[in-house]
N, C-alpha and C. Protein backbone atom coordinates (compact mmCIF):
# COMPACT_ATOMS: atom_id res chain seq x y z
N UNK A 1 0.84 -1.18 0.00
CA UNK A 1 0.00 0.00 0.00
C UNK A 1 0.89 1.24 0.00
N UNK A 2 0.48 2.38 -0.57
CA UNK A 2 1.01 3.54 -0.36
C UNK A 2 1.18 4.31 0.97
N UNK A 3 2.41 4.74 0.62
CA UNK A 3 2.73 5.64 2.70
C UNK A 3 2.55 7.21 1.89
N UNK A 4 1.85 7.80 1.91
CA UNK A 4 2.14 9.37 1.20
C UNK A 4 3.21 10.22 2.25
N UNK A 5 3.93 11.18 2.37
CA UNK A 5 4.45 12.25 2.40
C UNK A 5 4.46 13.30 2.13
N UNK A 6 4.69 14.48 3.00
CA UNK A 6 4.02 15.60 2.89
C UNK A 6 5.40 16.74 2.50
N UNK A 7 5.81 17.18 2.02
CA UNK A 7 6.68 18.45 2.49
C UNK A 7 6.16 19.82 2.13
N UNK A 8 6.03 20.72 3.64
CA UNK A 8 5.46 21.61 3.64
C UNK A 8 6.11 22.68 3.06
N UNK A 9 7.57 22.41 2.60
CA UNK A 9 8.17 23.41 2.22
C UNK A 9 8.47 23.74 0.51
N UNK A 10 7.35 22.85 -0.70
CA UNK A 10 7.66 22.28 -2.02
C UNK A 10 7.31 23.40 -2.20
N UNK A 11 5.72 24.63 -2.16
CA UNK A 11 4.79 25.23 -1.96
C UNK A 11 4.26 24.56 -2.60
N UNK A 12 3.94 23.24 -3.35
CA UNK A 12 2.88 22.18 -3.62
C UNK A 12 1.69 22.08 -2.53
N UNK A 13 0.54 22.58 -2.99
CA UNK A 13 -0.94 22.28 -1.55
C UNK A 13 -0.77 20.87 -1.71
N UNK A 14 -0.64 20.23 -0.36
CA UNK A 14 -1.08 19.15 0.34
C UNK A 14 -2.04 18.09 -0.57
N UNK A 15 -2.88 18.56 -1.22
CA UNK A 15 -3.93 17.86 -2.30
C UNK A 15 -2.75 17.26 -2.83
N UNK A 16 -2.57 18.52 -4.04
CA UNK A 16 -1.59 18.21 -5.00
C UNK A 16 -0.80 17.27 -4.88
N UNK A 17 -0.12 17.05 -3.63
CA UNK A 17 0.90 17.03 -3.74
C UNK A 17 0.68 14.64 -3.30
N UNK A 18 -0.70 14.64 -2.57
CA UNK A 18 -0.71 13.35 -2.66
C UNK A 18 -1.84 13.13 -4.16
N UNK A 19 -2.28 13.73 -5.08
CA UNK A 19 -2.87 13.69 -6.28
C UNK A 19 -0.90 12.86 -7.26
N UNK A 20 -0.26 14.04 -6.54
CA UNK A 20 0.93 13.22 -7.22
C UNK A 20 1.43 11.51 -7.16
N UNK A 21 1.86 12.27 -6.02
CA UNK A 21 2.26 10.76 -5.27
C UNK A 21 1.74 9.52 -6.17
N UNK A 22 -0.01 9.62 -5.91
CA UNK A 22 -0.47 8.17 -6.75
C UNK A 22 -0.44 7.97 -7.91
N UNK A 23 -0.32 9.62 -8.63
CA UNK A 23 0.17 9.14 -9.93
C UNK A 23 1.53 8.30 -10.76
N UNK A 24 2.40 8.99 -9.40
CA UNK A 24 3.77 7.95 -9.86
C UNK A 24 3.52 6.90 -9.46
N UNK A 25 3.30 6.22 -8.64
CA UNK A 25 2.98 5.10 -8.12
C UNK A 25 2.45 4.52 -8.96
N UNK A 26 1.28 5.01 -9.88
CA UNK A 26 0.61 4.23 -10.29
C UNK A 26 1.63 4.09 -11.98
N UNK A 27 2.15 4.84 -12.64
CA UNK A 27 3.31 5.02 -13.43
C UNK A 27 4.18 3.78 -13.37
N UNK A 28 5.00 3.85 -11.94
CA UNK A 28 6.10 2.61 -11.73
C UNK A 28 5.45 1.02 -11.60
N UNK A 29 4.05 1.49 -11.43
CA UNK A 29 3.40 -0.23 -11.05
C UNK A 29 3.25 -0.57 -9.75
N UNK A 30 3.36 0.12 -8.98
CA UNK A 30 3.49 0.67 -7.29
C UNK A 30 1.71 0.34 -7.39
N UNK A 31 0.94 1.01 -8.02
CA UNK A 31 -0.26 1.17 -7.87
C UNK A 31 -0.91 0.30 -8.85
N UNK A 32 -1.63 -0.64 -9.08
CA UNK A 32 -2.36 -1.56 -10.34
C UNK A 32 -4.04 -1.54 -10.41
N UNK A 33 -4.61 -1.73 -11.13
CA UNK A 33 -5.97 -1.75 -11.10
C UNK A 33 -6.49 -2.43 -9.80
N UNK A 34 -7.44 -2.14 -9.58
CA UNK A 34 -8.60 -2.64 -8.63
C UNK A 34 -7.19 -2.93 -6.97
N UNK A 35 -6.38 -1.99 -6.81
CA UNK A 35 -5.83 -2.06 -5.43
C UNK A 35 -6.28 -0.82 -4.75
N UNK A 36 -6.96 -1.13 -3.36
CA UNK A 36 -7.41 0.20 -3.00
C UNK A 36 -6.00 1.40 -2.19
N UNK A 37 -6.29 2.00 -2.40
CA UNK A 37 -5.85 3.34 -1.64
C UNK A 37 -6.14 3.80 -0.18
N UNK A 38 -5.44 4.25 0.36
CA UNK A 38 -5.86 4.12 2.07
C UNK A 38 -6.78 5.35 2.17
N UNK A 39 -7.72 4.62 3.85
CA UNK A 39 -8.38 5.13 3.93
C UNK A 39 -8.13 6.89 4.14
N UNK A 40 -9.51 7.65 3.96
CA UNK A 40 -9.06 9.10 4.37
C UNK A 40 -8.85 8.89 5.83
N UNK A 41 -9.08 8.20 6.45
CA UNK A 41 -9.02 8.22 8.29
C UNK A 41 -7.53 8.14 8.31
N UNK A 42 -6.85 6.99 7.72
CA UNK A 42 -5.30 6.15 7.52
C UNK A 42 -4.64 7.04 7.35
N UNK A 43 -5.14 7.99 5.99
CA UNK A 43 -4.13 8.99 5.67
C UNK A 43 -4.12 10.11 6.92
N UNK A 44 -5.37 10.66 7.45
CA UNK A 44 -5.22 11.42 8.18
C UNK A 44 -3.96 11.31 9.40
N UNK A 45 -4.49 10.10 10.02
CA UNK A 45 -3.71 9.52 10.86
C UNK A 45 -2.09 9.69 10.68
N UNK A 46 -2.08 9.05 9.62
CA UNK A 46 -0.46 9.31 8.96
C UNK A 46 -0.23 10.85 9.24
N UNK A 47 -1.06 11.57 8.24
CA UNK A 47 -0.03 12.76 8.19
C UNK A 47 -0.51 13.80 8.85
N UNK A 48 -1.16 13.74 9.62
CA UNK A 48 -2.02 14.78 10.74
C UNK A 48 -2.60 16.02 9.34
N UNK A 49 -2.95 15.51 8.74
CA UNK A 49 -3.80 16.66 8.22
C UNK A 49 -5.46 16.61 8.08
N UNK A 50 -6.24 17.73 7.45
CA UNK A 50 -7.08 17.80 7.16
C UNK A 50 -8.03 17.01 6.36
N UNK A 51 -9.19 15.99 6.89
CA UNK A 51 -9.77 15.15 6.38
C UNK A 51 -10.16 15.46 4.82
N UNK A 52 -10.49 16.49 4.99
CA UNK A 52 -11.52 17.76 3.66
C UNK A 52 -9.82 17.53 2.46
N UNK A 53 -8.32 17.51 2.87
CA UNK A 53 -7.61 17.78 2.11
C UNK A 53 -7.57 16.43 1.30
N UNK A 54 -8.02 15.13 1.92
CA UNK A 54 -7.44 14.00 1.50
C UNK A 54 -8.51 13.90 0.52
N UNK A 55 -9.51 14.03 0.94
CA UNK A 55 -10.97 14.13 0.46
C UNK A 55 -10.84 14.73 -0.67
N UNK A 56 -9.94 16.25 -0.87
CA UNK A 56 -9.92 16.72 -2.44
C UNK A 56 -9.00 16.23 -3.17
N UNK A 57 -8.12 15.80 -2.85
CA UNK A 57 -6.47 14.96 -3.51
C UNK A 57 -7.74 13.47 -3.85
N UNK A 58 -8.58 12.84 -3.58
CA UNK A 58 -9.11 11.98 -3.98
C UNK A 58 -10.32 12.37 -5.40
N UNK A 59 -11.05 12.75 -5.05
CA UNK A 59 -12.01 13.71 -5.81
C UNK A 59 -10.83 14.13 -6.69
N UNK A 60 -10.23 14.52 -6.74
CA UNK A 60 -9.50 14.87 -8.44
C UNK A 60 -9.01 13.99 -8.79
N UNK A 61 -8.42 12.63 -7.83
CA UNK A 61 -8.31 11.71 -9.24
C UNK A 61 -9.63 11.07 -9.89
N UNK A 62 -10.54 11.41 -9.27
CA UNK A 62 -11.96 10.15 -9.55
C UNK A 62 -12.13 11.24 -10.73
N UNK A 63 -12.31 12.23 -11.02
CA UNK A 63 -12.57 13.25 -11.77
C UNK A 63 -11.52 13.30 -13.47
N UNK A 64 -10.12 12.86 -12.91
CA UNK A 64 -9.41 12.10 -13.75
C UNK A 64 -9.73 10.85 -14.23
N UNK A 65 -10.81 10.21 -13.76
CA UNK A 65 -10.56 8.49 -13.85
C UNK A 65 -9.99 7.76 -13.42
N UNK A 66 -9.03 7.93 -12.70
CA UNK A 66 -7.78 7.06 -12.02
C UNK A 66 -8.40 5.97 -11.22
N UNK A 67 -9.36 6.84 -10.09
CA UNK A 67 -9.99 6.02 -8.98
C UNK A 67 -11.22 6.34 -8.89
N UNK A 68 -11.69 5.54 -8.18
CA UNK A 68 -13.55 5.48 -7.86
C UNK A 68 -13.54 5.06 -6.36
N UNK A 69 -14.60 5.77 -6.15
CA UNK A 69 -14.63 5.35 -4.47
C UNK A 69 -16.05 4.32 -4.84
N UNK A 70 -16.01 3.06 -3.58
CA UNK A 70 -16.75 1.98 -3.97
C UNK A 70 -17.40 2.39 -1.97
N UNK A 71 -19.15 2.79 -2.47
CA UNK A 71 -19.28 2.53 -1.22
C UNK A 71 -19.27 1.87 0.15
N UNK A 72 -18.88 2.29 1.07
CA UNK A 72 -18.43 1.60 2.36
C UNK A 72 -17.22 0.66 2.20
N UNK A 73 -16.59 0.94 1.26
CA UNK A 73 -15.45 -0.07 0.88
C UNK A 73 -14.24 0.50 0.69
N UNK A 74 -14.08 2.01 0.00
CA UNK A 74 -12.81 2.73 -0.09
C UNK A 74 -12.93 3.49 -1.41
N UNK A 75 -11.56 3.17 -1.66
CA UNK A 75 -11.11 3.82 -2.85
C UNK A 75 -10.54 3.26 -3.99
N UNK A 76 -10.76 2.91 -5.22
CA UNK A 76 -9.79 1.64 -5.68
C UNK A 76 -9.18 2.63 -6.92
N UNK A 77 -8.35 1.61 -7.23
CA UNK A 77 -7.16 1.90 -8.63
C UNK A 77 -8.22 1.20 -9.90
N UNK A 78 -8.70 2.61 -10.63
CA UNK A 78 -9.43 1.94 -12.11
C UNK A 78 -7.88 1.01 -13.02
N UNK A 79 -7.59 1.88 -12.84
CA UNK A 79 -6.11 1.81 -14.22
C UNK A 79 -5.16 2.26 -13.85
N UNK A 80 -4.13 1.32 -14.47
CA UNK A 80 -2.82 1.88 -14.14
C UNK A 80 -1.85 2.69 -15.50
N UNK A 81 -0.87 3.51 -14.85
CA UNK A 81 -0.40 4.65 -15.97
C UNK A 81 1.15 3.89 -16.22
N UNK A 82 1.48 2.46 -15.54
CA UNK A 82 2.60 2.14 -15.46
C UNK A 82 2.38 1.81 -17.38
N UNK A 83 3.75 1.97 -18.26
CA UNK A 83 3.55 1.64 -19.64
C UNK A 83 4.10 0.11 -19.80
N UNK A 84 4.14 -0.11 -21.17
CA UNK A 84 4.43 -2.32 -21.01
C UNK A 84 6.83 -1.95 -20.82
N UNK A 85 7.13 -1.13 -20.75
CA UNK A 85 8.26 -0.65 -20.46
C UNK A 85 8.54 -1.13 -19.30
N UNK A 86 8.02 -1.28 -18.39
CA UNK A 86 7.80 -1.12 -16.93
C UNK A 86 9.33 -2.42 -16.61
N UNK A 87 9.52 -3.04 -17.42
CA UNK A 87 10.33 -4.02 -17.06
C UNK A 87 11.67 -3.86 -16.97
N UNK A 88 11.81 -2.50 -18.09
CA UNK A 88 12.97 -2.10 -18.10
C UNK A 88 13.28 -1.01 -17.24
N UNK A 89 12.47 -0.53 -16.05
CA UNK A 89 12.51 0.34 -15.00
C UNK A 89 13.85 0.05 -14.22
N UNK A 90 13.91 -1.25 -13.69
CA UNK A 90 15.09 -1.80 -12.69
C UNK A 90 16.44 -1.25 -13.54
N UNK A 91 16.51 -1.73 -14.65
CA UNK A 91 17.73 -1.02 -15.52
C UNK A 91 18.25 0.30 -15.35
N UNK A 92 17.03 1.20 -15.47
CA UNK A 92 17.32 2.48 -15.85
C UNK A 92 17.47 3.19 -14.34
N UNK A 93 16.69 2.72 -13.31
CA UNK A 93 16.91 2.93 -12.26
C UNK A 93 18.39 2.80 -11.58
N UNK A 94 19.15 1.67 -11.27
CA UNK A 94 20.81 0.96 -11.67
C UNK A 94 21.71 2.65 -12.23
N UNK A 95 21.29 2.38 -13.80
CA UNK A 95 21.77 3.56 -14.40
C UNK A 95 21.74 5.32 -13.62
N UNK A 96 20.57 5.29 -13.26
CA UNK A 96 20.24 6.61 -12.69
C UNK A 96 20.92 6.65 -11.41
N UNK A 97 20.82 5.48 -10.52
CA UNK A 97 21.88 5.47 -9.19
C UNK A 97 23.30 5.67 -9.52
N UNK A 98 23.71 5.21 -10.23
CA UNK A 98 25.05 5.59 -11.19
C UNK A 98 25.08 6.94 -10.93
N UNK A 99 24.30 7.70 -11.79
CA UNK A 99 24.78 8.95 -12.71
C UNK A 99 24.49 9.72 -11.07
N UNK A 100 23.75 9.25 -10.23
CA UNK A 100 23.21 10.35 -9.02
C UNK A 100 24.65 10.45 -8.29
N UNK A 101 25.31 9.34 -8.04
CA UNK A 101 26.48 9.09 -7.33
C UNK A 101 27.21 10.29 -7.62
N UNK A 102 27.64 10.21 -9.16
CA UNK A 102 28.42 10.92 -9.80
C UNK A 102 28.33 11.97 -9.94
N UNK A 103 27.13 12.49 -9.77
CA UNK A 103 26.65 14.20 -9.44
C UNK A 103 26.89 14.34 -7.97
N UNK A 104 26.54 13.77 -7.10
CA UNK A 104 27.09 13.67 -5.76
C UNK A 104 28.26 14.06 -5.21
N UNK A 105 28.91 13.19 -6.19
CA UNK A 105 30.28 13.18 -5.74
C UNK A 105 31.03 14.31 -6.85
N UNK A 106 30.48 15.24 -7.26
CA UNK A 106 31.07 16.49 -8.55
C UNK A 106 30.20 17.50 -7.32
N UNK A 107 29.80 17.12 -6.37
CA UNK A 107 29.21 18.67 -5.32
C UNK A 107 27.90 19.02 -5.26
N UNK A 108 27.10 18.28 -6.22
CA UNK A 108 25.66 18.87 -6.70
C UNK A 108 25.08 18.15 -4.96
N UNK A 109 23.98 19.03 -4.90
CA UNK A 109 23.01 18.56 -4.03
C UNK A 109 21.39 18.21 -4.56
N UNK A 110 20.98 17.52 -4.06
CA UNK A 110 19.47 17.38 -4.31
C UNK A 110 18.65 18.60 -5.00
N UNK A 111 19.05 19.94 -4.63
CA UNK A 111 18.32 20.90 -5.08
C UNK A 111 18.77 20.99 -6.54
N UNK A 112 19.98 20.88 -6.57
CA UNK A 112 21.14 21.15 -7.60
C UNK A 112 20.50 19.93 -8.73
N UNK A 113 20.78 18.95 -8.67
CA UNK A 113 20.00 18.04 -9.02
C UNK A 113 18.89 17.79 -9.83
N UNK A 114 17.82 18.55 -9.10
CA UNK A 114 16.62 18.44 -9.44
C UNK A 114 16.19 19.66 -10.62
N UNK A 115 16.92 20.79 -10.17
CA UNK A 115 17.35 22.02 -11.66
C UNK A 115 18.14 21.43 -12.16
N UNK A 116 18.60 20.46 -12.88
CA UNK A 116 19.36 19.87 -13.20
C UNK A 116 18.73 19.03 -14.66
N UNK A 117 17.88 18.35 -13.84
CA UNK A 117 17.32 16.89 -14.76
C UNK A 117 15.55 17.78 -15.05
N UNK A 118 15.22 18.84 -14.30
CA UNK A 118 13.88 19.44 -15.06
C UNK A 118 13.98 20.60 -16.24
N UNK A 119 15.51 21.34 -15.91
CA UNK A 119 16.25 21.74 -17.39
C UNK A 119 16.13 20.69 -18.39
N UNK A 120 17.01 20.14 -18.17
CA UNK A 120 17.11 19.22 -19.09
C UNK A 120 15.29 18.56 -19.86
N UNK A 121 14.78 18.08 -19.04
CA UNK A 121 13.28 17.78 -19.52
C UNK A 121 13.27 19.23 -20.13
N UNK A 122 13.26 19.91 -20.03
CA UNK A 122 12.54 21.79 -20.61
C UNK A 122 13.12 21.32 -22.05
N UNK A 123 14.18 20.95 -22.02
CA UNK A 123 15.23 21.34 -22.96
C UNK A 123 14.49 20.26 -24.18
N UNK A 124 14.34 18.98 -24.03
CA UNK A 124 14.18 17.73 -24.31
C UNK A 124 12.90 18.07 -25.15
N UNK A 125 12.13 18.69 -24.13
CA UNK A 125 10.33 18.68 -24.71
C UNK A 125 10.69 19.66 -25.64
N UNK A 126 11.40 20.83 -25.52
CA UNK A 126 11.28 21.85 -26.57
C UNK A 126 11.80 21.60 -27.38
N UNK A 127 12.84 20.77 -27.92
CA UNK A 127 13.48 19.98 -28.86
C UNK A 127 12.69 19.15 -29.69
N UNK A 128 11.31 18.04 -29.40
CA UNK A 128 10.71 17.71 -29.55
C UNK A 128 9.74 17.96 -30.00
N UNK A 129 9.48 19.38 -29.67
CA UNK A 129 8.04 20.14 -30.32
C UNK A 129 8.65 20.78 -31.33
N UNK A 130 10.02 21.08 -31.42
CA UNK A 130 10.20 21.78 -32.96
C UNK A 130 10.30 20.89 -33.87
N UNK A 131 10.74 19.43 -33.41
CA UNK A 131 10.32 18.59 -34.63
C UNK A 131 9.49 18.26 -34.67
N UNK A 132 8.36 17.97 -33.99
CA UNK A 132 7.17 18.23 -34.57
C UNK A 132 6.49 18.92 -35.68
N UNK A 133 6.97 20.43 -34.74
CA UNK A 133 6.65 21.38 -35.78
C UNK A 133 6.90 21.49 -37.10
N UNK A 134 8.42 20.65 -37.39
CA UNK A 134 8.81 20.87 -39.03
C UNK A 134 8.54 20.14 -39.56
N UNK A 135 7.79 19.28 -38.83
CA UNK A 135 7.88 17.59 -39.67
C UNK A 135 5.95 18.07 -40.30
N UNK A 136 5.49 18.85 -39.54
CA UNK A 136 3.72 19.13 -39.94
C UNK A 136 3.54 19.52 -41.15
């Protein structure tokens, strides 16, 4: 089952920020069809927050499709976003512990890091949309 986590300091709202969570989860295969999701009480419990917050981080995925709440029963996983790739995750993961080391150990920190590899995505997608564009 999923443990969510909160950091109050992302400025990500609390929703958002477990709306995320299950989406990767459900991405890596963490999350699969018809597995439920913890309760809003569970989560509360966990992360001392606001019942009403878990309540809207749920309500937007049902609104997405992701999940459905099944009365008196919970919350379940319609579908999963993991792709048929999923096998080659352990690989690339290996690889990525690699390359993290190696930024590690060149001084970068987590923050450093993370502007790091979402440049790079910026860079990647916009690269991508101009071939798009020329190829139309």
């Amino acid at each position: 089952m999923i443990e969510f986590h909160l950091d109050s300091s992302s400025g990500v709202a609390a929703y958002m920020q477990i709306v995320h969570q299950v989406k990767r989860a459900m991405r890596l295969g963490l999350l699969r069809k018809d597995d439920q999701l913890p309760t809003v009480r569970e989560v509360v419990a966990q992360l001392a927050i606001n019942p009403n917050t878990v309540l809207k981080a749920y309500r937007h995925l049902e609104m997405e499709g992701l999940v459905a709440g099944r009365q008196g029963q919970g919350t379940f996983v319609l579908q999963t976003l993991a792709g048929p790739e999923l096998a080659g995750h352990a690989e690339l993961r290996t690889e990525l512990l690699a390359w993290l080391d190696r930024a590690t150990a060149l001084g970068l920190d987590d923050e450093d890091i993370a502007a790091l590899v979402a440049s790079t995505l910026d860079e990647r997608f916009r690269a991508l949309q101009q071939e798009e564009d020329g190829a139309a």
